[in-house]
Structures are given as C-alpha cells and as structure tokens.
N, C-alpha and C. Protein backbone atom coordinates (compact mmCIF):
# COMPACT_ATOMS: atom_id res chain seq x y z
N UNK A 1 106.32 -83.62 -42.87
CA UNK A 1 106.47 -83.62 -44.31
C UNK A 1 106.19 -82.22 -44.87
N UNK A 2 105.32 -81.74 -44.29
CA UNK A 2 104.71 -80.44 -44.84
C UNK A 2 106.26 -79.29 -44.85
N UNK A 3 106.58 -79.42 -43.63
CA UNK A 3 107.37 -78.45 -42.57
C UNK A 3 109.03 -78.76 -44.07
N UNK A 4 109.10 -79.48 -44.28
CA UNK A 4 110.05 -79.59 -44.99
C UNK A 4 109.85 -79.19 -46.41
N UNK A 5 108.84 -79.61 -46.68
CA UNK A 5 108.17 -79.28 -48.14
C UNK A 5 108.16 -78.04 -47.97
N UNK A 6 108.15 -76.89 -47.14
CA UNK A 6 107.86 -75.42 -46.98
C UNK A 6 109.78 -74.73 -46.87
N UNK A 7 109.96 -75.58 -46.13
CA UNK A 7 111.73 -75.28 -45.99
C UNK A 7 112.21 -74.95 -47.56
N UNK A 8 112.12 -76.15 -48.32
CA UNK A 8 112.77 -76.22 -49.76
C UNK A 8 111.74 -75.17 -50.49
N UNK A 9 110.98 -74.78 -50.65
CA UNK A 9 109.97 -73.45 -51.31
C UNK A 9 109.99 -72.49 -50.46
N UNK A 10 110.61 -72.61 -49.35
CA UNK A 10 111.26 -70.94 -48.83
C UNK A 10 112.69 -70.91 -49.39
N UNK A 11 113.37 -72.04 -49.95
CA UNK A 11 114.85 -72.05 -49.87
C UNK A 11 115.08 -71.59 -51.65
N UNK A 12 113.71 -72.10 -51.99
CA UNK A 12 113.94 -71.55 -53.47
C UNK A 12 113.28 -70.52 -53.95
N UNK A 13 112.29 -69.64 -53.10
CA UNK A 13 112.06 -68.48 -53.45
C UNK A 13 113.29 -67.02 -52.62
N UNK A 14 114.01 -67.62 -51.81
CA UNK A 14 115.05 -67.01 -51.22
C UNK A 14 115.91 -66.85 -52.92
N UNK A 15 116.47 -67.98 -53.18
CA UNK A 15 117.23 -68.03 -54.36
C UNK A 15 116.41 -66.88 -55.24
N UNK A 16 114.98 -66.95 -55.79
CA UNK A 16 114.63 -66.29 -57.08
C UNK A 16 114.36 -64.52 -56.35
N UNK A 17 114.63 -64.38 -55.31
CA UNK A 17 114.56 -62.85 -54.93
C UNK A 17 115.61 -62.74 -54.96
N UNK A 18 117.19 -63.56 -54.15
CA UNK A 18 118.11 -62.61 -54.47
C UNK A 18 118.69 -62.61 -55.69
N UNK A 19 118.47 -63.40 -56.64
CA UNK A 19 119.07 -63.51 -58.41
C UNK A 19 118.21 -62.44 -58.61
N UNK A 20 116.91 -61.80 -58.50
CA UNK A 20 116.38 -61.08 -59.35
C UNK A 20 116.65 -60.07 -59.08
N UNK A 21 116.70 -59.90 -57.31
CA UNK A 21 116.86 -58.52 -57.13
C UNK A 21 117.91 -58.12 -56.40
N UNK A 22 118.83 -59.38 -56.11
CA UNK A 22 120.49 -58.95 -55.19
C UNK A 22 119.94 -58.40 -53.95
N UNK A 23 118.63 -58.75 -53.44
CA UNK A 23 118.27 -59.19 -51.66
C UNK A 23 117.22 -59.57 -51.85
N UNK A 24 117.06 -59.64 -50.36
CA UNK A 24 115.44 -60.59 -49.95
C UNK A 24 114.50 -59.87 -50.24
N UNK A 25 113.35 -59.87 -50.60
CA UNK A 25 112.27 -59.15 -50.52
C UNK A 25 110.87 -59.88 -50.43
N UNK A 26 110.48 -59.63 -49.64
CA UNK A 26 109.20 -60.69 -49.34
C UNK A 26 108.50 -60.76 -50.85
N UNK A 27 107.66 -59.94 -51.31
CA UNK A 27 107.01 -60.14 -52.13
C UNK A 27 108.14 -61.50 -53.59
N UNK A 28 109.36 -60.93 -53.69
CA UNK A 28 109.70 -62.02 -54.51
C UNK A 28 109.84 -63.15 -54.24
N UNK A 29 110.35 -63.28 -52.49
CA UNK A 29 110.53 -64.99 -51.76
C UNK A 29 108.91 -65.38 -52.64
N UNK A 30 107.79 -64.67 -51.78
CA UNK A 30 106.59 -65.41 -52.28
C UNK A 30 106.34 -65.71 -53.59
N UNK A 31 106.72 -64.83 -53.99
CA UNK A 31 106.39 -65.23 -55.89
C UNK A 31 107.55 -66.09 -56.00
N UNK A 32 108.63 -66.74 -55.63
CA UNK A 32 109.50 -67.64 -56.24
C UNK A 32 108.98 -69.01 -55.22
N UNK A 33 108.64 -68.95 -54.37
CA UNK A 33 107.80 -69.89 -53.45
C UNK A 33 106.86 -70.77 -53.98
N UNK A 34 105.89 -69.59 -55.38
CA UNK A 34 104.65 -70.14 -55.71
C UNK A 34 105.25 -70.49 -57.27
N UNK A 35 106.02 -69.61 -57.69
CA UNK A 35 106.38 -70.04 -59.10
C UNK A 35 107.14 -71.43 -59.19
N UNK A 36 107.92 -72.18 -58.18
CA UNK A 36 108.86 -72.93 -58.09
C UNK A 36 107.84 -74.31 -57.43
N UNK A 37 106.91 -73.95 -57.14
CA UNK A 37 106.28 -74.99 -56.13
C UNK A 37 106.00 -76.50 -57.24
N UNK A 38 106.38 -76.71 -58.39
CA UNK A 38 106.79 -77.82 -58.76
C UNK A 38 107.30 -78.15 -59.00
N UNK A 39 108.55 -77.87 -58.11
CA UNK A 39 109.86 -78.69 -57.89
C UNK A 39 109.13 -79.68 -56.61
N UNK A 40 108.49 -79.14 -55.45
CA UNK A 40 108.47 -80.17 -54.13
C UNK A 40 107.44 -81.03 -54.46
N UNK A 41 106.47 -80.78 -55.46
CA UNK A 41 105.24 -81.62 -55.85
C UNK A 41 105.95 -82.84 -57.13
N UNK A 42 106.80 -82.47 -57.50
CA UNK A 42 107.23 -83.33 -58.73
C UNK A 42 108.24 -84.70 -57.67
N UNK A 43 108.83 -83.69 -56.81
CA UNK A 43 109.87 -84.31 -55.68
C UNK A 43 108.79 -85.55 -55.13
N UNK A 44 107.67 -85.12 -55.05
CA UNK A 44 106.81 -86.48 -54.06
C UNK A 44 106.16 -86.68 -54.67
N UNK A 45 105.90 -86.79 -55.83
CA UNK A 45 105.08 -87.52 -56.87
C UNK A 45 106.17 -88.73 -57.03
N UNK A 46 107.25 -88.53 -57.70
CA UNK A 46 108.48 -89.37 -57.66
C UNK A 46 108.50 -90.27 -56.75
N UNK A 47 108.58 -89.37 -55.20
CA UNK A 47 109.05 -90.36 -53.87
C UNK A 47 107.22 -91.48 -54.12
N UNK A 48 106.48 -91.23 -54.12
CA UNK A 48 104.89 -92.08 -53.94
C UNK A 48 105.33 -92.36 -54.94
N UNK A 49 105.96 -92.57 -56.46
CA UNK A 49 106.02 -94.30 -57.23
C UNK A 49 106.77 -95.00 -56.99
N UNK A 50 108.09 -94.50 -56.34
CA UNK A 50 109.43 -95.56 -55.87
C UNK A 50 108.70 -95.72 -54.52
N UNK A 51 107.62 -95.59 -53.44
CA UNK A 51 107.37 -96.19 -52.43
C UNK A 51 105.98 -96.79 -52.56
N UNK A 52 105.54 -97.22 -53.86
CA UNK A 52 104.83 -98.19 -54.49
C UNK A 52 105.41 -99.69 -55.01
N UNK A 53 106.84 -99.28 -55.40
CA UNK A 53 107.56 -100.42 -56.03
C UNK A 53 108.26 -100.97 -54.64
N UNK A 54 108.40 -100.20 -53.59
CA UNK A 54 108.82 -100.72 -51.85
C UNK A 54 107.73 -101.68 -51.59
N UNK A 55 106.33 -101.27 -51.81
CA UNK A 55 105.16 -101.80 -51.33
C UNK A 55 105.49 -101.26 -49.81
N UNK A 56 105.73 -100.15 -49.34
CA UNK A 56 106.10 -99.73 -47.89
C UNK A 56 104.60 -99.69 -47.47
N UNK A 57 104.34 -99.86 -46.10
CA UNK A 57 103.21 -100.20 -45.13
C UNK A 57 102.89 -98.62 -44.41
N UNK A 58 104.05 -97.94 -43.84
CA UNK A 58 104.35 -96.97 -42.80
C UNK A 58 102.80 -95.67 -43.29
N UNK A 59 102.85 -94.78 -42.57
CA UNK A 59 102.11 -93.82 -43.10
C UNK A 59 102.90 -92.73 -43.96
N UNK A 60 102.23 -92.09 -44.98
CA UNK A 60 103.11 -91.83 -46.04
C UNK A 60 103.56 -90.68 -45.77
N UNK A 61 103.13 -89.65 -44.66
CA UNK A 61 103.79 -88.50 -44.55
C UNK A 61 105.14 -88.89 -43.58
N UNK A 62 105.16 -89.79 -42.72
CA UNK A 62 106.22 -90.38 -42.42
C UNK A 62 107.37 -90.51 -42.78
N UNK A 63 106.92 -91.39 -43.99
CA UNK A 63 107.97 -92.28 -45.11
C UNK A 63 108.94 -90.68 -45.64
N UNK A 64 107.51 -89.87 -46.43
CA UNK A 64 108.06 -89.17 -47.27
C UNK A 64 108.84 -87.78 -46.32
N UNK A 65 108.59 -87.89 -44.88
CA UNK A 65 109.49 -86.71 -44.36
C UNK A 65 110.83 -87.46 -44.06
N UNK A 66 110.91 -89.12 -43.82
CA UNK A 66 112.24 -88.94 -43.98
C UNK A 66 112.96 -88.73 -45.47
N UNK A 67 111.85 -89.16 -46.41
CA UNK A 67 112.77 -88.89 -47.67
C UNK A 67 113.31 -87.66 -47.88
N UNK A 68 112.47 -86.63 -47.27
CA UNK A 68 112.75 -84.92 -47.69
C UNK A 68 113.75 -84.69 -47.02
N UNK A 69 113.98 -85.33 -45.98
CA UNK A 69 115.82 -84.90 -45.37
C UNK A 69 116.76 -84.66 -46.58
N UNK A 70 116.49 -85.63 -47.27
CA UNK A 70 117.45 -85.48 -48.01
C UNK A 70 118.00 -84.56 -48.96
N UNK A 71 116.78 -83.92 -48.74
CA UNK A 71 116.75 -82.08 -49.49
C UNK A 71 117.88 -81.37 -49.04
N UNK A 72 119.02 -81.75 -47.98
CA UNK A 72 119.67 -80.82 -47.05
C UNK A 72 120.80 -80.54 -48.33
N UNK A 73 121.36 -81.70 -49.37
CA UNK A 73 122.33 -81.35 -50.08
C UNK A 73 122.06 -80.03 -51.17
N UNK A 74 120.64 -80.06 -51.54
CA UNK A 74 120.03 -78.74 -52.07
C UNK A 74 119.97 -77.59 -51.72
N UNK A 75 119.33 -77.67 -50.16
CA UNK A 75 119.52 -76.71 -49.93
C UNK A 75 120.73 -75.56 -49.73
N UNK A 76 121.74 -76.70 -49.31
CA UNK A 76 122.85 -76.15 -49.13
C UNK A 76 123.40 -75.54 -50.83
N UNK A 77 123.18 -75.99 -51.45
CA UNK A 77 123.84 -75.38 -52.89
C UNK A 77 123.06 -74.59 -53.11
N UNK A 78 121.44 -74.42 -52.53
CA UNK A 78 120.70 -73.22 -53.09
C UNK A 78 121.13 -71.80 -52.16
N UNK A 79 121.68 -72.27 -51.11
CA UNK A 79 122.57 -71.24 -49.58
C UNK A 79 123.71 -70.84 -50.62
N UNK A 80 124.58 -71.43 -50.96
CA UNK A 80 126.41 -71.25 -51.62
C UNK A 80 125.53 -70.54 -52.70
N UNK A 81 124.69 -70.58 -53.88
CA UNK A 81 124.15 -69.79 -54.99
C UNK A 81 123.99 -68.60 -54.78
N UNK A 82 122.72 -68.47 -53.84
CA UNK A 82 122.70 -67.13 -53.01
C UNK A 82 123.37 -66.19 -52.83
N UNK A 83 124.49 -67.21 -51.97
CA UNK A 83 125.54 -66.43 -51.13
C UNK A 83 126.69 -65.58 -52.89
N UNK A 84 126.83 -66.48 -53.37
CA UNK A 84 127.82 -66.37 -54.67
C UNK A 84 127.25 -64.66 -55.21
N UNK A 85 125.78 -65.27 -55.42
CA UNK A 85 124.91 -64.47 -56.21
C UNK A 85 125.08 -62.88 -55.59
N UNK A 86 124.86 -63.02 -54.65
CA UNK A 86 124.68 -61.74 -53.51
C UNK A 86 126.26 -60.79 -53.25
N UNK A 87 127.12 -61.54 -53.08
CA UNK A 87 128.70 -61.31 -53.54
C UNK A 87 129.28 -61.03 -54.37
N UNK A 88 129.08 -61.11 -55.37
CA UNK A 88 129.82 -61.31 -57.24
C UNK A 88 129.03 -59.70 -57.42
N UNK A 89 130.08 -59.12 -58.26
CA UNK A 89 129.47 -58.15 -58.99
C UNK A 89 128.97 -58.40 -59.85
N UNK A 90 127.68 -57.76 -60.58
CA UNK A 90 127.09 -57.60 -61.49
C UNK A 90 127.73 -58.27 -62.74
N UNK A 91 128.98 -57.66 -63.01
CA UNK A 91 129.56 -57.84 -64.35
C UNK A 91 129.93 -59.66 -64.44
N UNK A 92 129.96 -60.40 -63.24
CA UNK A 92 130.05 -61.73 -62.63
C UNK A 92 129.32 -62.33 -62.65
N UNK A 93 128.04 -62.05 -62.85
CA UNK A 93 126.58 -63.03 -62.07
C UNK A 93 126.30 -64.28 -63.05
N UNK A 94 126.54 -64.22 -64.22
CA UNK A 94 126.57 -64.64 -64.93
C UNK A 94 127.31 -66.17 -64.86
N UNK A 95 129.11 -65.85 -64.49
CA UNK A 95 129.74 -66.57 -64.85
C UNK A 95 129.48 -66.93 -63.49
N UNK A 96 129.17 -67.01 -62.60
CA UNK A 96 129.02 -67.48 -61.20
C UNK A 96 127.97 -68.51 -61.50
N UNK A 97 126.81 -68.04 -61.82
CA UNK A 97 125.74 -69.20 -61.92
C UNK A 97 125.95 -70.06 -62.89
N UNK A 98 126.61 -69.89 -63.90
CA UNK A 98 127.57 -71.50 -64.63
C UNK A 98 128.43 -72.08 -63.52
N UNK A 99 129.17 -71.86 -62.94
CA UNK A 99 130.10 -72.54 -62.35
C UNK A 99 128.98 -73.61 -61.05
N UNK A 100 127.75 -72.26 -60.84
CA UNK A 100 127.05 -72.97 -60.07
C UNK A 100 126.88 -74.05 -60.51
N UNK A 101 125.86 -74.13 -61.46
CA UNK A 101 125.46 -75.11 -62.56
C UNK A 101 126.58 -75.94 -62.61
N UNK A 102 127.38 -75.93 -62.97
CA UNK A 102 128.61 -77.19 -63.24
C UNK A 102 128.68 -77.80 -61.38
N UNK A 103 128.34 -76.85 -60.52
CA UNK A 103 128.50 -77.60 -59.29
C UNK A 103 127.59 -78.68 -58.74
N UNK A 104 126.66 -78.43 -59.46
CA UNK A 104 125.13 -79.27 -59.33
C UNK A 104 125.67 -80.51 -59.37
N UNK A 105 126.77 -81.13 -59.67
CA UNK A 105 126.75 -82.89 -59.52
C UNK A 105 127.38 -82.92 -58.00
N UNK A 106 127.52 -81.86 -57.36
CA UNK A 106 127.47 -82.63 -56.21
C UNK A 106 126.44 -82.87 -54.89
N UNK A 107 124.86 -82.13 -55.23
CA UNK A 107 124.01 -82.47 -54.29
C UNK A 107 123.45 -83.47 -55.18
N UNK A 108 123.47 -83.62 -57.00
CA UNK A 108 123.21 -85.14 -57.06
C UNK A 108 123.54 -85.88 -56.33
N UNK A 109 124.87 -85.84 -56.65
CA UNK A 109 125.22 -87.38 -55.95
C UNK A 109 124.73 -87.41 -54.32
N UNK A 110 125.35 -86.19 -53.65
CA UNK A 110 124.58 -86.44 -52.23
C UNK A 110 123.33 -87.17 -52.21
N UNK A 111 122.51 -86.73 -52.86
CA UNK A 111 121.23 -86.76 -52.63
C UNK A 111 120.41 -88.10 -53.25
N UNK A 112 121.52 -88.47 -54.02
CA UNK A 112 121.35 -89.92 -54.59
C UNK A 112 121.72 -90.60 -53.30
N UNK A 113 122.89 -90.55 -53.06
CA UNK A 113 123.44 -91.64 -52.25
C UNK A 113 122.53 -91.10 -50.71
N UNK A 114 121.94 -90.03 -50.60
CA UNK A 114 121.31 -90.32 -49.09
C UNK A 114 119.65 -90.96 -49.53
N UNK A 115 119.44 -90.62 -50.15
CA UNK A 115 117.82 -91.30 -50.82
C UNK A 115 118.56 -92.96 -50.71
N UNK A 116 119.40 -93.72 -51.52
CA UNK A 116 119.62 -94.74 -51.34
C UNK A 116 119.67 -95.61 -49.76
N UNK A 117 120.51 -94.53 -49.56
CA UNK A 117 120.61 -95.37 -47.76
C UNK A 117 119.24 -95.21 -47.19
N UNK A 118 118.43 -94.27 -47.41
CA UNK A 118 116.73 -94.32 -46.93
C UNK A 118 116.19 -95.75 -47.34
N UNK A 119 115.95 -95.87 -48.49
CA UNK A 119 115.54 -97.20 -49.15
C UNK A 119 116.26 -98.43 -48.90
N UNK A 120 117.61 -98.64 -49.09
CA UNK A 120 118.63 -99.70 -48.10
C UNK A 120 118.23 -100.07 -47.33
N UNK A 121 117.92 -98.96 -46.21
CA UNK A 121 117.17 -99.22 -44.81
C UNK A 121 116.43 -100.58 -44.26
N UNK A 122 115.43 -100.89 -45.22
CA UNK A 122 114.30 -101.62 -44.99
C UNK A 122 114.11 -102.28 -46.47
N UNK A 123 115.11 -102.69 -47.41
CA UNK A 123 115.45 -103.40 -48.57
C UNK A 123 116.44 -103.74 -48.97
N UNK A 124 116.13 -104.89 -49.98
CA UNK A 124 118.34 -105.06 -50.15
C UNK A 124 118.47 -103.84 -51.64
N UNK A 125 119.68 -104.41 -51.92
CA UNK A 125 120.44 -103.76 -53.07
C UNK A 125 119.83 -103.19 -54.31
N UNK A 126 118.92 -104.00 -54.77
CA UNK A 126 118.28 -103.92 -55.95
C UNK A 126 117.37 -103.39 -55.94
N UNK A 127 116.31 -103.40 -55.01
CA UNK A 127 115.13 -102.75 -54.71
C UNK A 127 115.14 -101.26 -54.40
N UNK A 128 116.64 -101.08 -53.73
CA UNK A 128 117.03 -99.52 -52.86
C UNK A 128 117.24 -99.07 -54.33
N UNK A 129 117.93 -99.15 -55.42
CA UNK A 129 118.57 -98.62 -56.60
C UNK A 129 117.01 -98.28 -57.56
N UNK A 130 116.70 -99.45 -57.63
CA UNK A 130 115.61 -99.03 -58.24
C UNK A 130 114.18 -98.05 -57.77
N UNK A 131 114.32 -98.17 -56.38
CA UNK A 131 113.46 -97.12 -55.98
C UNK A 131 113.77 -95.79 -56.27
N UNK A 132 115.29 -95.46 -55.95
CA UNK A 132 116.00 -94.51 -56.30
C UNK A 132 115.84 -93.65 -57.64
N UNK A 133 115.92 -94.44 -58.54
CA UNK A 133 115.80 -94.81 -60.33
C UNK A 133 115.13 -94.18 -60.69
N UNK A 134 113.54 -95.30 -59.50
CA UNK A 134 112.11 -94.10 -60.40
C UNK A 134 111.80 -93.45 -59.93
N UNK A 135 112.25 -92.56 -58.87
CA UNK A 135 112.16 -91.25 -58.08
C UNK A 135 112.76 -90.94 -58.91
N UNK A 136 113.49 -90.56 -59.33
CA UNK A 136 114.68 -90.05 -60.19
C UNK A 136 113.89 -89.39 -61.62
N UNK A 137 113.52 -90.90 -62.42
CA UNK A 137 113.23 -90.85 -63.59
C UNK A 137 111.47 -90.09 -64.08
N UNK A 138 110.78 -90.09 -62.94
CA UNK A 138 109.68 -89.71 -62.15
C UNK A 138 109.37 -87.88 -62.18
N UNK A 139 110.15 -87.60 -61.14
CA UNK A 139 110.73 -86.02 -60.23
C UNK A 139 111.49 -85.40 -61.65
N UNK A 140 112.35 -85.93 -62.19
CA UNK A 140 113.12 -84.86 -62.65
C UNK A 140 112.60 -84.46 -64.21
N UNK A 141 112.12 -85.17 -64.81
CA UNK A 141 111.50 -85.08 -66.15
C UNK A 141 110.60 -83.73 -66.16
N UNK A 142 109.37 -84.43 -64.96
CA UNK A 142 108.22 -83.57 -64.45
C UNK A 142 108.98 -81.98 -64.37
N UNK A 143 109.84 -81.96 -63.76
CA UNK A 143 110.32 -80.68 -62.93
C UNK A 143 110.97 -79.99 -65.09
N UNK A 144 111.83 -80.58 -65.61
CA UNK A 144 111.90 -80.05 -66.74
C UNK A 144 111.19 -79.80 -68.01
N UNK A 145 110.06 -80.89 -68.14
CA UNK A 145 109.06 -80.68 -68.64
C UNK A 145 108.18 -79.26 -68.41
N UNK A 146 107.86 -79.27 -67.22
CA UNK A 146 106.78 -78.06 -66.59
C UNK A 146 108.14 -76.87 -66.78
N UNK A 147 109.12 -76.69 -66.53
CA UNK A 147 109.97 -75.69 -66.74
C UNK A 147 110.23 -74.94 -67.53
N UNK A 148 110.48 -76.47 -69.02
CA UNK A 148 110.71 -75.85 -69.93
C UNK A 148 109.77 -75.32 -70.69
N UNK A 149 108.23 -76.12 -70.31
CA UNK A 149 106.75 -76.38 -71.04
C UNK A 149 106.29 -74.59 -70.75
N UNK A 150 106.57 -74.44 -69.33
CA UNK A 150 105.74 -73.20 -69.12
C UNK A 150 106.63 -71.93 -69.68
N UNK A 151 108.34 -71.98 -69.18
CA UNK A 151 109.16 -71.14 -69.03
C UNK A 151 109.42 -70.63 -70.70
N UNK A 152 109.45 -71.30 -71.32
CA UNK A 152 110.38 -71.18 -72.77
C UNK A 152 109.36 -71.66 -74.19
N UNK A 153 108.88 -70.89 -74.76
CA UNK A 153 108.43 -71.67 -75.82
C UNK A 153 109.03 -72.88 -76.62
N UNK A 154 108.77 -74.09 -77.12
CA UNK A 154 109.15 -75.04 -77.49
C UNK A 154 110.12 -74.64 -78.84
N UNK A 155 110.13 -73.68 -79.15
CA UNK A 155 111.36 -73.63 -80.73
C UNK A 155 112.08 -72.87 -80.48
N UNK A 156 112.32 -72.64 -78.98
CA UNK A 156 112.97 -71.72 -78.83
C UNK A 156 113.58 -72.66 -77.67
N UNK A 157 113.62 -74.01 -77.32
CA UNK A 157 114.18 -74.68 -76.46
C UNK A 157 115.53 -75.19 -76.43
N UNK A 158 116.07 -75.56 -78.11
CA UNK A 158 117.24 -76.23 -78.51
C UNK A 158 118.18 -74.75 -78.79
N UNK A 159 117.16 -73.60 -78.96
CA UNK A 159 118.49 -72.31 -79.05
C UNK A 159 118.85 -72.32 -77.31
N UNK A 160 118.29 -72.08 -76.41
CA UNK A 160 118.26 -72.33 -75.33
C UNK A 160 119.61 -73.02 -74.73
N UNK A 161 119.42 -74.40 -75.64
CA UNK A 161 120.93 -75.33 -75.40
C UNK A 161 121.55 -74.43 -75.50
N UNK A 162 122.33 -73.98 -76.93
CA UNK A 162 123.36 -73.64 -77.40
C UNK A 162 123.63 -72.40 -76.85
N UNK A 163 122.77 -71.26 -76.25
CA UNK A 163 123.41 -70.26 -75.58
C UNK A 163 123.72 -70.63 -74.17
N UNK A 164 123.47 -71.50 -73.30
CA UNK A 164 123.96 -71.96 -72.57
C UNK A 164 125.45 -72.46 -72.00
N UNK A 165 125.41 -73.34 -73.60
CA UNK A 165 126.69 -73.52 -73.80
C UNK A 165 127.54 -72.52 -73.82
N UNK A 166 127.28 -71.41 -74.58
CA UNK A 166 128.47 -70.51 -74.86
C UNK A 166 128.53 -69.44 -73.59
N UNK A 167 127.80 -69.66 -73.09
CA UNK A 167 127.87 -68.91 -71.55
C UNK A 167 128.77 -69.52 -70.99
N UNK A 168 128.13 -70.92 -70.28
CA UNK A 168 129.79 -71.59 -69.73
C UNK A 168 131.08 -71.52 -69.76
N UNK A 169 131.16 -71.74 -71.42
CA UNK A 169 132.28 -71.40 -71.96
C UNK A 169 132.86 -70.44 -71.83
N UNK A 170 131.95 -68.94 -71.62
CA UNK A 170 132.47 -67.73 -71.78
C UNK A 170 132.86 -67.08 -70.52
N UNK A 171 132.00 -67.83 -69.15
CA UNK A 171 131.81 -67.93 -67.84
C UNK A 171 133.32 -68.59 -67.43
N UNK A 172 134.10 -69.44 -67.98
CA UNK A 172 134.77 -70.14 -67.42
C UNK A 172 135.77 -69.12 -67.75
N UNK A 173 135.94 -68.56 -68.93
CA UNK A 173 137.17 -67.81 -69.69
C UNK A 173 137.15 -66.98 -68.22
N UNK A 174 136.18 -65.97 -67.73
CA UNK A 174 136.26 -64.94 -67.23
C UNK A 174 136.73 -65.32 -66.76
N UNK A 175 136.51 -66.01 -65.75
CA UNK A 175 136.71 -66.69 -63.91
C UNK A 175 138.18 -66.81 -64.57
N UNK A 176 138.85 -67.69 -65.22
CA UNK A 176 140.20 -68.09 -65.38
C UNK A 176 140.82 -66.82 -65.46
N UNK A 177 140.16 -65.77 -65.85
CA UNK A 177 141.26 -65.07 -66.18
C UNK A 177 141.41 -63.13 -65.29
C-alpha cells in the first residue's frame, strides 16, 4: 500500500517540476511530492468509508493496495501531461493543459470502472456502486476543498471559474487553428 501511495506522489511531483520548470529537478519532484500529498491521503480516507459500508474483514493495507492499482489510469494521464508539457512550446503550455483537462474523463471513467470491478469482486451490484459513490463523494471533495481552501483565496474562487473558462475556449481556438 505504502509502495503505491509513494508511486502516485512521485508521479505527481514529477508533473509539478516539469510544469514549473520544463524538467525534473529533485528539489521540485520533492516539493510537489509534499505539496500534493493530499491527493493519496484524501484517496484512502475515501477508500476506508466505502470499505466500512463493504463491512470487508481482510487486512486493510491489503484491501487498500489492491484499490491503489487502480491509480494506473492516473498515472498514465499524469505520464501523457508531462510528456505534452515537456514538448509544447512555451507559447502552447497553456492550451495543452486545457485539452489535458478536457482529457481527464477518461482516467475517470477508467478508474471508476476498475474501482467497481474491485468491489464487484466480493459483492453484488448495488453494494459495488455504492462503495464506489462514497469513495468518490468522500476523496474528491476533500482533494478540492484543501486545494481550493489552501491554493486560492475564497473570493477569488468563482473568478477562478470564469478565467478558466476563457482559457479553454481560447486553448481550443489555438490548437484548431
């Protein structure tokens, strides 16, 4: 469990050195390692209430290293980001990490549907979805809450939206054209 939990906080301080600095550099892996480290704590806070509503027996670093497999669809989009990031010129980086962002529904869904078949496993239909649910509803709040709580002052969160938006927008023009 650990060994995986360290994989995904090397995989996302890899990401915040090369966005910041267009390569690796130890000192930033570590600082994006430690700055990011509640993403994997929010991740198994989540997995320990949906394997409360299992009532699962197993030992929990067990349970929860097979759940962390399922990190592989992440990681891989945090690898393609990187890679994008590290490639794209400067004048690009921008519209690259929107498109990233718009790509993000597909280690959701991976990562939905492999968390499900974990829980399936050893439950029927209803129980697997809903475990799923409150991992879900659990992990991801936590992870935007603390993000936005620490990262962004609160009146400055809904401007936040709207330049976002017009990035995309402005991100997509480029790329098209």
């Amino acid at each position: 469990m650990v060994r995986r939990l360290l994989v995904l906080s090397l995989g996302l301080g890899c990401a915040v050195s090369v966005l910041a600095s267009g390569r690796f550099t130890p000192r930033l892996i570590a600082d994006g390692m430690v700055s990011f480290a509640f993403v994997p704590l929010a991740e198994i806070a989540g997995f320990a209430i949906s394997r409360r509503l299992l009532s699962r027996r197993d030992r929990f670093s067990l349970d929860a290293d097979r759940f962390l497999h399922g990190d592989w669809p992440w990681l891989a989009w945090i690898l393609a980001l990187v890679a994008l990031a590290a490639c794209s010129p400067s004048t690009r980086a921008f519209a690259v990490l929107n498109v990233m962002a718009i790509g993000m529904v597909l280690p959701i869904a991976a990562s939905i549907r492999l968390d499900y078949r974990l829980f399936r496993s050893t439950n029927d239909r209803g129980r697997a979805a809903a475990a799923v649910l409150a991992q879900r509803l659990v992990a991801w709040p936590l992870v935007l809450i603390y993000f936005l709580g620490v990262a962004i002052p609160p009146r400055n969160v809904l401007h936040l939206f709207v330049e976002l938006g017009n990035m995309m927008s402005e991100s997509i023009k480029v790329l098209l054209s």
